[in-house]
C-alpha atoms as a PDB file:
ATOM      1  CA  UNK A   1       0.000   0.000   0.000  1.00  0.00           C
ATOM      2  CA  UNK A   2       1.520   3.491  -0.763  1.00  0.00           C
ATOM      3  CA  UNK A   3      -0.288   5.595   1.184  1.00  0.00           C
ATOM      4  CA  UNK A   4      -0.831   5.800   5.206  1.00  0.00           C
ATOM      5  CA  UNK A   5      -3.756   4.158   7.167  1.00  0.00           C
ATOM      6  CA  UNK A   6      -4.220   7.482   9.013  1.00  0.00           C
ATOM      7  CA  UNK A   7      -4.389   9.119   4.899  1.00  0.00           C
ATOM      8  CA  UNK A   8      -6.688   6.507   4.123  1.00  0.00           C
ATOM      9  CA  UNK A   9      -8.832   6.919   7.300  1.00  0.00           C
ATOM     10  CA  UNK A  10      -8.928  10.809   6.786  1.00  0.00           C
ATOM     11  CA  UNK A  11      -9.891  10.078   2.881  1.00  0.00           C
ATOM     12  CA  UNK A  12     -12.833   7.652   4.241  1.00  0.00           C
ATOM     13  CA  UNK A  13     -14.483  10.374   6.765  1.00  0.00           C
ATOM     14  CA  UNK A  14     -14.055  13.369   4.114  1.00  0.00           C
ATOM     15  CA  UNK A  15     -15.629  10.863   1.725  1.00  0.00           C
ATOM     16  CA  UNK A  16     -19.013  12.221   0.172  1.00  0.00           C
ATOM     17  CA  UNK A  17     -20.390   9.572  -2.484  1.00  0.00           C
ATOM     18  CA  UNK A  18     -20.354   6.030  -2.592  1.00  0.00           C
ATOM     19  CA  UNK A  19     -18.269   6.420  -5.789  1.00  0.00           C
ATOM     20  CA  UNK A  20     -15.472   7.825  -3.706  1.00  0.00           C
ATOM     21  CA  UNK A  21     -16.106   5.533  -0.686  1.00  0.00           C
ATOM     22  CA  UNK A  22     -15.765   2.399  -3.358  1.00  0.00           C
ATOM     23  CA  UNK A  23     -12.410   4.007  -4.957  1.00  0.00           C
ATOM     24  CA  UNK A  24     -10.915   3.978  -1.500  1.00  0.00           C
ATOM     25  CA  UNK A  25     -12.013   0.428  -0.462  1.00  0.00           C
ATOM     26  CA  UNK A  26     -10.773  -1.219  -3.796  1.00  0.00           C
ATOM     27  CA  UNK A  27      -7.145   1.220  -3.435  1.00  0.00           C
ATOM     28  CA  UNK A  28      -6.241  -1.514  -0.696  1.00  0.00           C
ATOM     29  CA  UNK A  29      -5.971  -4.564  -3.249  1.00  0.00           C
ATOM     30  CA  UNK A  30      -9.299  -5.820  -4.277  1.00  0.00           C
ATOM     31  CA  UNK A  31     -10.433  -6.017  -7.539  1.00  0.00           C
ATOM     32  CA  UNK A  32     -14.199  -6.044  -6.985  1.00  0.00           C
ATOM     33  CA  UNK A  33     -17.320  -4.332  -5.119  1.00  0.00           C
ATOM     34  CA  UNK A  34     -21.072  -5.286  -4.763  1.00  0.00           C
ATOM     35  CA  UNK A  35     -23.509  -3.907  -1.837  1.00  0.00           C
ATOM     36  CA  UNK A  36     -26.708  -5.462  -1.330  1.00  0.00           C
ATOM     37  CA  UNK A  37     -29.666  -4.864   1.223  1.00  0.00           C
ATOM     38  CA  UNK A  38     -32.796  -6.539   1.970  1.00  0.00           C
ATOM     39  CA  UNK A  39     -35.798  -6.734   3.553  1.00  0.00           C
ATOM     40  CA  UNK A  40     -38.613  -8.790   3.791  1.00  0.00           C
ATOM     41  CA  UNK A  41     -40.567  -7.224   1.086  1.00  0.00           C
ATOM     42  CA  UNK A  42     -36.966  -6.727  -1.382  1.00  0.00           C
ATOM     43  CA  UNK A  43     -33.778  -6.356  -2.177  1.00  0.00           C
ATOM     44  CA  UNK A  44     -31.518  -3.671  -3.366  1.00  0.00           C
ATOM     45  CA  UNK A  45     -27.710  -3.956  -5.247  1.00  0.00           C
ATOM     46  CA  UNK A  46     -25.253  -1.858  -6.383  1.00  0.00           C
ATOM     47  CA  UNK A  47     -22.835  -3.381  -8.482  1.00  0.00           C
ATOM     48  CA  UNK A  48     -20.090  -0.723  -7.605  1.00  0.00           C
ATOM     49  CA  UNK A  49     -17.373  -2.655  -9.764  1.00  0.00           C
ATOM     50  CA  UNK A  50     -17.662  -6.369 -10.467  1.00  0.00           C
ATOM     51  CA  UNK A  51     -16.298  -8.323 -13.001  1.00  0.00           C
ATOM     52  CA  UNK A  52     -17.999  -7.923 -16.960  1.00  0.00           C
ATOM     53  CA  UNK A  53     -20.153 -11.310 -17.574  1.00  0.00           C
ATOM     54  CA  UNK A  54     -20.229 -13.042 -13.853  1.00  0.00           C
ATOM     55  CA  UNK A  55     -23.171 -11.723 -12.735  1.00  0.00           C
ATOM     56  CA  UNK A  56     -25.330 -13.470 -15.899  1.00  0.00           C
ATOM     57  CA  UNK A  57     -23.341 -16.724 -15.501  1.00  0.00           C
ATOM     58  CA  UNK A  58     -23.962 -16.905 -11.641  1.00  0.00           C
ATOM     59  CA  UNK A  59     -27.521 -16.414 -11.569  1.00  0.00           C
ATOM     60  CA  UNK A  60     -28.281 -17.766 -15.306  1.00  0.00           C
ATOM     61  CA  UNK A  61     -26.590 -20.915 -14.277  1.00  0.00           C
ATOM     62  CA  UNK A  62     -28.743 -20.749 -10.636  1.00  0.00           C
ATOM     63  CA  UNK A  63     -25.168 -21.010  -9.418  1.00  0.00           C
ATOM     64  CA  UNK A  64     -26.327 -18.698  -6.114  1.00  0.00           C
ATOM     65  CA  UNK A  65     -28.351 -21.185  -4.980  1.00  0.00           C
ATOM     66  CA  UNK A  66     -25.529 -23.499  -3.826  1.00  0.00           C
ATOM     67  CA  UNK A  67     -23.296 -20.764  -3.308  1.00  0.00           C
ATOM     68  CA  UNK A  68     -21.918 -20.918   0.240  1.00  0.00           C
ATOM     69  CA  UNK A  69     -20.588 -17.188   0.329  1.00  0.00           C
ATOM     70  CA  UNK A  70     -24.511 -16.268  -0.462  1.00  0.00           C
ATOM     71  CA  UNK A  71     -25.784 -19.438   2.482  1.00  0.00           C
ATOM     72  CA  UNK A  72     -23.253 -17.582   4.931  1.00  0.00           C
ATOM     73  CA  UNK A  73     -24.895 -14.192   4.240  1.00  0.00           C
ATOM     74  CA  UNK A  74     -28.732 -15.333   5.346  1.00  0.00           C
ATOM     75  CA  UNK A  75     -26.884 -17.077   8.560  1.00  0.00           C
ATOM     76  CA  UNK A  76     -23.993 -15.939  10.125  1.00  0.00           C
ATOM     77  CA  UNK A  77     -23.876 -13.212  11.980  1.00  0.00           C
ATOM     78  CA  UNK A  78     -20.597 -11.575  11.381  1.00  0.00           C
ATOM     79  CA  UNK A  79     -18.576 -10.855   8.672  1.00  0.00           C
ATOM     80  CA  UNK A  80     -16.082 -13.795   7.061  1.00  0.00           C
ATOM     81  CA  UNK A  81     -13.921 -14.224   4.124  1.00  0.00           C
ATOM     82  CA  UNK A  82     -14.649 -16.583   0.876  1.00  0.00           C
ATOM     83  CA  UNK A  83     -12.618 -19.111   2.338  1.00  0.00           C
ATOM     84  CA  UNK A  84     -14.357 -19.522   6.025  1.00  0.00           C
ATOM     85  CA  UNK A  85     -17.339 -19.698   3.798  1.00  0.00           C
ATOM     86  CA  UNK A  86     -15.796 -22.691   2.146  1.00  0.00           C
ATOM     87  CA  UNK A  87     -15.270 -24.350   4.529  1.00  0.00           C
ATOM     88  CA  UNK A  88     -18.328 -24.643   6.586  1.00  0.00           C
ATOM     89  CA  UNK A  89     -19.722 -28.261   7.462  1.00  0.00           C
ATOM     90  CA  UNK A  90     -22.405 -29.748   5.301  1.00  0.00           C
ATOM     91  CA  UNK A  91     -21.565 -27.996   1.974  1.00  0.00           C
ATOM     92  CA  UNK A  92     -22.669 -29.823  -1.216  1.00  0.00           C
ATOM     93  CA  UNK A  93     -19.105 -30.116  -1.927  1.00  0.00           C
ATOM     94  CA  UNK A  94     -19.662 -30.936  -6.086  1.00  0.00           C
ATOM     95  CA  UNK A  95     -21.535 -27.459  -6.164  1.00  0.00           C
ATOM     96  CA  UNK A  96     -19.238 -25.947  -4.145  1.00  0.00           C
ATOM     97  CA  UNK A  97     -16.742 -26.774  -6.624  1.00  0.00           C
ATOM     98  CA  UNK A  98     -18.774 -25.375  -9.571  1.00  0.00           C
ATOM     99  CA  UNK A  99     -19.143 -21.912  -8.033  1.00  0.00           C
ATOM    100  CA  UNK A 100     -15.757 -21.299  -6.499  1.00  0.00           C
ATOM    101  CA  UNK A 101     -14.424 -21.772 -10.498  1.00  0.00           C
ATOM    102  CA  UNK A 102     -16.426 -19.436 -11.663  1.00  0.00           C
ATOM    103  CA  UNK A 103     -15.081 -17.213  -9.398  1.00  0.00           C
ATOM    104  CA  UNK A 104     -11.949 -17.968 -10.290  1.00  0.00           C
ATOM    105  CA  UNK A 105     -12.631 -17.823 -13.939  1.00  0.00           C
ATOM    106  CA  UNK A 106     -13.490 -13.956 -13.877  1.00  0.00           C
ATOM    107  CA  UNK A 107     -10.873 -13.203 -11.166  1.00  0.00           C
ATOM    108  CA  UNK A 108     -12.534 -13.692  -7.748  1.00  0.00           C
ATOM    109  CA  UNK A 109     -10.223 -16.371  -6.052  1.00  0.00           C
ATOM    110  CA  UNK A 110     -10.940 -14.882  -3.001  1.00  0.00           C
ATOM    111  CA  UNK A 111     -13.102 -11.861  -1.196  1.00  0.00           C
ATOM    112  CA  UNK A 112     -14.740 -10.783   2.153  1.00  0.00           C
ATOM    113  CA  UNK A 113     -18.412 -10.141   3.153  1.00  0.00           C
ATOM    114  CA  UNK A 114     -18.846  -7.251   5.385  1.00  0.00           C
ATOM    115  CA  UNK A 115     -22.300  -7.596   7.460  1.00  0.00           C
ATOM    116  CA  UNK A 116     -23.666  -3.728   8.168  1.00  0.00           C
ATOM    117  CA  UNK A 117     -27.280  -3.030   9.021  1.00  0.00           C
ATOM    118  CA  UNK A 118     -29.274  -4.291  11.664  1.00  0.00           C
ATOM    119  CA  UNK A 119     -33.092  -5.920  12.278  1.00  0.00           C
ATOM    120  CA  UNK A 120     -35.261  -5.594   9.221  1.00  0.00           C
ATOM    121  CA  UNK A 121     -32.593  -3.551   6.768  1.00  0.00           C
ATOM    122  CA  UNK A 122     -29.402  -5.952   6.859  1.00  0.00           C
ATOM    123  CA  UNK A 123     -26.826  -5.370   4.246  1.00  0.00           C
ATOM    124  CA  UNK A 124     -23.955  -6.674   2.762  1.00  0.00           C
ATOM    125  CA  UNK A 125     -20.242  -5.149   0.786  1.00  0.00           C
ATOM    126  CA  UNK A 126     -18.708  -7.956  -0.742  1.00  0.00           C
ATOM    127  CA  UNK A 127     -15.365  -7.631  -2.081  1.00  0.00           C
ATOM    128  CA  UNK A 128     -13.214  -9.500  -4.083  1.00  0.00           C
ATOM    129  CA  UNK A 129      -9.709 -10.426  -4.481  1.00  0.00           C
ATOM    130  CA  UNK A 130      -7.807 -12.491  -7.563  1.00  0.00           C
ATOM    131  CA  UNK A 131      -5.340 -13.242  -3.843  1.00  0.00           C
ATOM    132  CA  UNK A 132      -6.077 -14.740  -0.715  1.00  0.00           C
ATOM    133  CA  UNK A 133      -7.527 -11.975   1.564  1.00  0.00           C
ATOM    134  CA  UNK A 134      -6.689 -13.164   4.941  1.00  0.00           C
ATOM    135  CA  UNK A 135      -3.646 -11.302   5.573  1.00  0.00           C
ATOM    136  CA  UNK A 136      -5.598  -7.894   4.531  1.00  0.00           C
ATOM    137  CA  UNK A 137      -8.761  -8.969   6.086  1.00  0.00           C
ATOM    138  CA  UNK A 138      -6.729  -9.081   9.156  1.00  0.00           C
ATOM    139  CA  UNK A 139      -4.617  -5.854   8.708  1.00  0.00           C
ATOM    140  CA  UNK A 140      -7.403  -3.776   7.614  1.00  0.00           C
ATOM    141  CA  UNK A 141     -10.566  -5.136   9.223  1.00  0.00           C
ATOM    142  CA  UNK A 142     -11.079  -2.233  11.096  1.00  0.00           C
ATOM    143  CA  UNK A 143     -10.969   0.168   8.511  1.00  0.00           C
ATOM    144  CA  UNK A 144     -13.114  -2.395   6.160  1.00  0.00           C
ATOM    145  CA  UNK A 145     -15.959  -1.942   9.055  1.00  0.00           C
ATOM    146  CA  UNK A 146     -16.129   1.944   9.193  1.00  0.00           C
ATOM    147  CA  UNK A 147     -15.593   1.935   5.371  1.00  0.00           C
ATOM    148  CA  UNK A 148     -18.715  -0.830   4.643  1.00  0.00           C
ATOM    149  CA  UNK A 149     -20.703   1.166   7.603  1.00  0.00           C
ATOM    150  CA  UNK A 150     -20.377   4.014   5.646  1.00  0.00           C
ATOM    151  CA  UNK A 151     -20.968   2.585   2.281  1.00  0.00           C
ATOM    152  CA  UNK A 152     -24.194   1.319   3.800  1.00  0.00           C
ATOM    153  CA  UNK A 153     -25.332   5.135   5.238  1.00  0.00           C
ATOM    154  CA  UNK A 154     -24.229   6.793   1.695  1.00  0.00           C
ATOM    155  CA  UNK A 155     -26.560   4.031  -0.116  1.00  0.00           C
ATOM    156  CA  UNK A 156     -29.800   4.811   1.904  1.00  0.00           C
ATOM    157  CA  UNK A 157     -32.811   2.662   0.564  1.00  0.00           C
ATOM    158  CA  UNK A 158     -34.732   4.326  -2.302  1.00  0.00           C
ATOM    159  CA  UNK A 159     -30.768   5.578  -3.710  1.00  0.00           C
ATOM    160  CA  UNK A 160     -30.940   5.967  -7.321  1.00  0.00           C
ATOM    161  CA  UNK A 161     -27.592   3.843  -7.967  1.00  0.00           C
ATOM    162  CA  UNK A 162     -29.350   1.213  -6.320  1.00  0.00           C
ATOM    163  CA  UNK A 163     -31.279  -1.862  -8.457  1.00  0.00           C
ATOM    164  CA  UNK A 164     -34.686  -2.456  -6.399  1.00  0.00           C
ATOM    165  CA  UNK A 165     -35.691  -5.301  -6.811  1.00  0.00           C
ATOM    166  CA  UNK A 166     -39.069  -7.003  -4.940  1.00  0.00           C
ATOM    167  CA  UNK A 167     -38.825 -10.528  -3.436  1.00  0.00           C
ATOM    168  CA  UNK A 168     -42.020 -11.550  -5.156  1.00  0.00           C
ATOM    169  CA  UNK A 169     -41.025 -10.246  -8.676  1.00  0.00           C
ATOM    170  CA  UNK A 170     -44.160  -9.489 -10.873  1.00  0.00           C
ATOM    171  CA  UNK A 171     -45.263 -11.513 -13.339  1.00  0.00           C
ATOM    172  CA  UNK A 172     -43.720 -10.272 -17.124  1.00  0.00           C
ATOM    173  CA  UNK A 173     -46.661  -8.523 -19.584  1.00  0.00           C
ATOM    174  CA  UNK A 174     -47.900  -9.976 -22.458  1.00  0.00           C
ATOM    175  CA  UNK A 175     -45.644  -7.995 -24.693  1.00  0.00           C
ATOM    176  CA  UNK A 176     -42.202  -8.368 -22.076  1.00  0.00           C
ATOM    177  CA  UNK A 177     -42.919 -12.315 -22.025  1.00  0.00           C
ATOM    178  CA  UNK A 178     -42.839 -12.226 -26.155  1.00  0.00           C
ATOM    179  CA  UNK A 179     -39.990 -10.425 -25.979  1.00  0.00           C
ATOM    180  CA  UNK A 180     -38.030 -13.013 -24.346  1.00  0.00           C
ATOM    181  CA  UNK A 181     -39.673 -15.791 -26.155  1.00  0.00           C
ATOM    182  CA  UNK A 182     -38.511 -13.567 -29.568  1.00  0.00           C
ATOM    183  CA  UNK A 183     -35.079 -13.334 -28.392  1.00  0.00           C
ATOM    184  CA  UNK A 184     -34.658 -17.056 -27.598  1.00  0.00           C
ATOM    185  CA  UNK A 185     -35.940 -18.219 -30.819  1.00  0.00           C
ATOM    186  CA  UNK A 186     -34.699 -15.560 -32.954  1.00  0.00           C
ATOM    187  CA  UNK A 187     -31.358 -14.580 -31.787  1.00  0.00           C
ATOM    188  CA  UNK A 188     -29.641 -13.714 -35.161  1.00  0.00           C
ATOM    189  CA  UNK A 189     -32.004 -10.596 -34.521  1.00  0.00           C
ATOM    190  CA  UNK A 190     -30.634  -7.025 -34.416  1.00  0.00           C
ATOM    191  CA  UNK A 191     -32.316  -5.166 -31.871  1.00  0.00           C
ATOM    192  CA  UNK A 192     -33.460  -2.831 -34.537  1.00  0.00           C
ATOM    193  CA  UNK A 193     -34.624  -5.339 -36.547  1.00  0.00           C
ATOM    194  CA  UNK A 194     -36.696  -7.171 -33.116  1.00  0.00           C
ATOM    195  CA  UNK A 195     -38.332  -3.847 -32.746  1.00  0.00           C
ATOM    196  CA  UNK A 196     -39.363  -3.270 -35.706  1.00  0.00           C
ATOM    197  CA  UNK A 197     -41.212  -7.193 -35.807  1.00  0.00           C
ATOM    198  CA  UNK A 198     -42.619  -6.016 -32.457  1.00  0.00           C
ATOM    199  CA  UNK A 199     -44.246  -2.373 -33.382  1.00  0.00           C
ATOM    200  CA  UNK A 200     -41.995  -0.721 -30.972  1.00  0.00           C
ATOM    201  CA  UNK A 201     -39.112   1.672 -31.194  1.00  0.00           C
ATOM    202  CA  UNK A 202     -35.556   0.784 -30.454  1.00  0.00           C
ATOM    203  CA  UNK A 203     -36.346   2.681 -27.292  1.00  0.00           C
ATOM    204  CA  UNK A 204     -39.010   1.302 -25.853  1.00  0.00           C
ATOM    205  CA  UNK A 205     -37.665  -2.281 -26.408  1.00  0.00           C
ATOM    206  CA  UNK A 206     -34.276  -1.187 -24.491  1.00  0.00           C
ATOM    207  CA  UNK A 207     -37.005  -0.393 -21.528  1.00  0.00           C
ATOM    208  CA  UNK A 208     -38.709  -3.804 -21.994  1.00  0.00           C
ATOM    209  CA  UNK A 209     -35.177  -5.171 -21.771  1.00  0.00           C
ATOM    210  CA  UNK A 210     -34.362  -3.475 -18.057  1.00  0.00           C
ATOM    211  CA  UNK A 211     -37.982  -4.609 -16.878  1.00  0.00           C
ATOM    212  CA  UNK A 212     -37.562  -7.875 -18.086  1.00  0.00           C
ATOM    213  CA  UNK A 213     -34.238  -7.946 -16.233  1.00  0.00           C
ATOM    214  CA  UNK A 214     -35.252  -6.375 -13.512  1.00  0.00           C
ATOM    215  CA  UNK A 215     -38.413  -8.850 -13.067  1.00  0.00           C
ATOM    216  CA  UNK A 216     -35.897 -11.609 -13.357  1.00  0.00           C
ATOM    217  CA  UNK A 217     -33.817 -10.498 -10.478  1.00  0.00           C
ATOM    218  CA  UNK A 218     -30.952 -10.121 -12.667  1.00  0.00           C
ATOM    219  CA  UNK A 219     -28.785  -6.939 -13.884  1.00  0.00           C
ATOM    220  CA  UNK A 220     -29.149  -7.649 -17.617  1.00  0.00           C
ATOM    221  CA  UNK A 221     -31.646  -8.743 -19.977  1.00  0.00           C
ATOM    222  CA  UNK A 222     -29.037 -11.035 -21.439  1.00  0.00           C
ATOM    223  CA  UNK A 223     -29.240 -12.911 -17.445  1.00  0.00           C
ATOM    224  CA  UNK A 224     -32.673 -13.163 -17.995  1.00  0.00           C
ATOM    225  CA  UNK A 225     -32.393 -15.027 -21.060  1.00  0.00           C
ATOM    226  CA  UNK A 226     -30.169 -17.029 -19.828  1.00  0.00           C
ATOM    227  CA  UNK A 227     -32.391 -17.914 -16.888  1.00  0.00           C
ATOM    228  CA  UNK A 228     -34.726 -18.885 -19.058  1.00  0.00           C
ATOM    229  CA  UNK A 229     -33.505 -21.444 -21.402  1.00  0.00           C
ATOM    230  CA  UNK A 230     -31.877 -22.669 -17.896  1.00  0.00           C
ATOM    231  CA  UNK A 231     -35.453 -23.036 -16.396  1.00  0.00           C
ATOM    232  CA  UNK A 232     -36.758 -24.754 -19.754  1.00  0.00           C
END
């Protein structure tokens, strides 16, 4: 690190924007930054830097349901790296395997979940590291705390960088579920050219697209193809 702890500390409090807070964070060696928050009624993400094309292969392949970095999140109660994830009792070890090489494949060997919040509005910073994270998990856990704590203030719910998304996503429209169906079986399809078989401008499809995402539960529309040939 080439700059002080008391610098970075000083950077931290003067911080004003979760941009800035993020910059700081991923100065001290990782290489990747996601917040999340939910509630009973939803969930919110910000994907402040994470790795082009993982995000539609981990949820398109339903990858985060044997994840044990995402188990650990809905049942510990502090905050642990990738590896003591890994290594919890009764993992489905085959799984286990399948997700910790994705990881690897876009760069993630390693990372840390910070647990901020409390009662109904817990949240998560996860970071990620191509390195093992233990030695800087234990030289700059403190400073990880007080910078995820304030990450989680600076991304109040309702923040427009934030992706809401509602635990009980609403069914797709007529017109958003023949969009999909269109894409899957006619994917040699310029988006121009799908818009103009539909009766709707380039525009509106691109809005389609982040609904139908965002109904999905994932970040792109591509995910949400991909979840869907998945499910079929």
């Amino acid at each position: 690190m080439t700059v002080s702890f008391a610098l970075l500390m000083e950077r931290l409090w003067q911080s004003d924007s979760p941009e800035t807070t993020r910059d700081i964070i991923l100065s001290l060696g990782f290489n990747g930054l996601v917040f999340q928050r939910w509630s009973p009624d939803y969930i919110e993400n910000w994907e402040g830097r994470i790795a082009e094309g993982f995000l539609e292969h981990y949820y398109g392949a339903q990858l985060d349901q044997h994840c044990p970095i995402a188990k650990a999140i809905h049942t510990w109660s502090r905050s642990y790296t990738f590896g003591q994830a890994r290594n919890q009792p009764g993992a489905d070890t085959e799984n286990a395997l399948r997700v910790e090489r994705l990881f690897q494949q876009f760069g993630m060997k390693d990372g840390v979940v910070l647990l901020t919040g409390q009662n109904h509005l817990r949240s998560s910073v996860i970071l990620t590291n191509a390195h093992s994270v233990e030695a800087e998990f234990e030289r700059f856990g403190g400073m990880l705390y007080f910078a995820a704590d304030k990450l989680t203030r600076q991304l109040h719910p309702g923040h427009p960088l934030l992706n809401h998304v509602p635990r009980e996503n609403p069914t797709l429209s007529d017109m958003q579920t023949k969009i999909l169906q269109m894409q899957i079986d006619h994917p040699e399809l310029s988006k121009n050219e799908m818009a103009l078989a539909l009766g709707l401008s380039p525009k509106t499809l691109h809005a389609h697209h982040k609904k139908i995402a965002k109904k999905n539960g994932v970040t792109t529309f591509a995910g949400a193809v991909i979840k869907k040939l998945k499910e079929s």
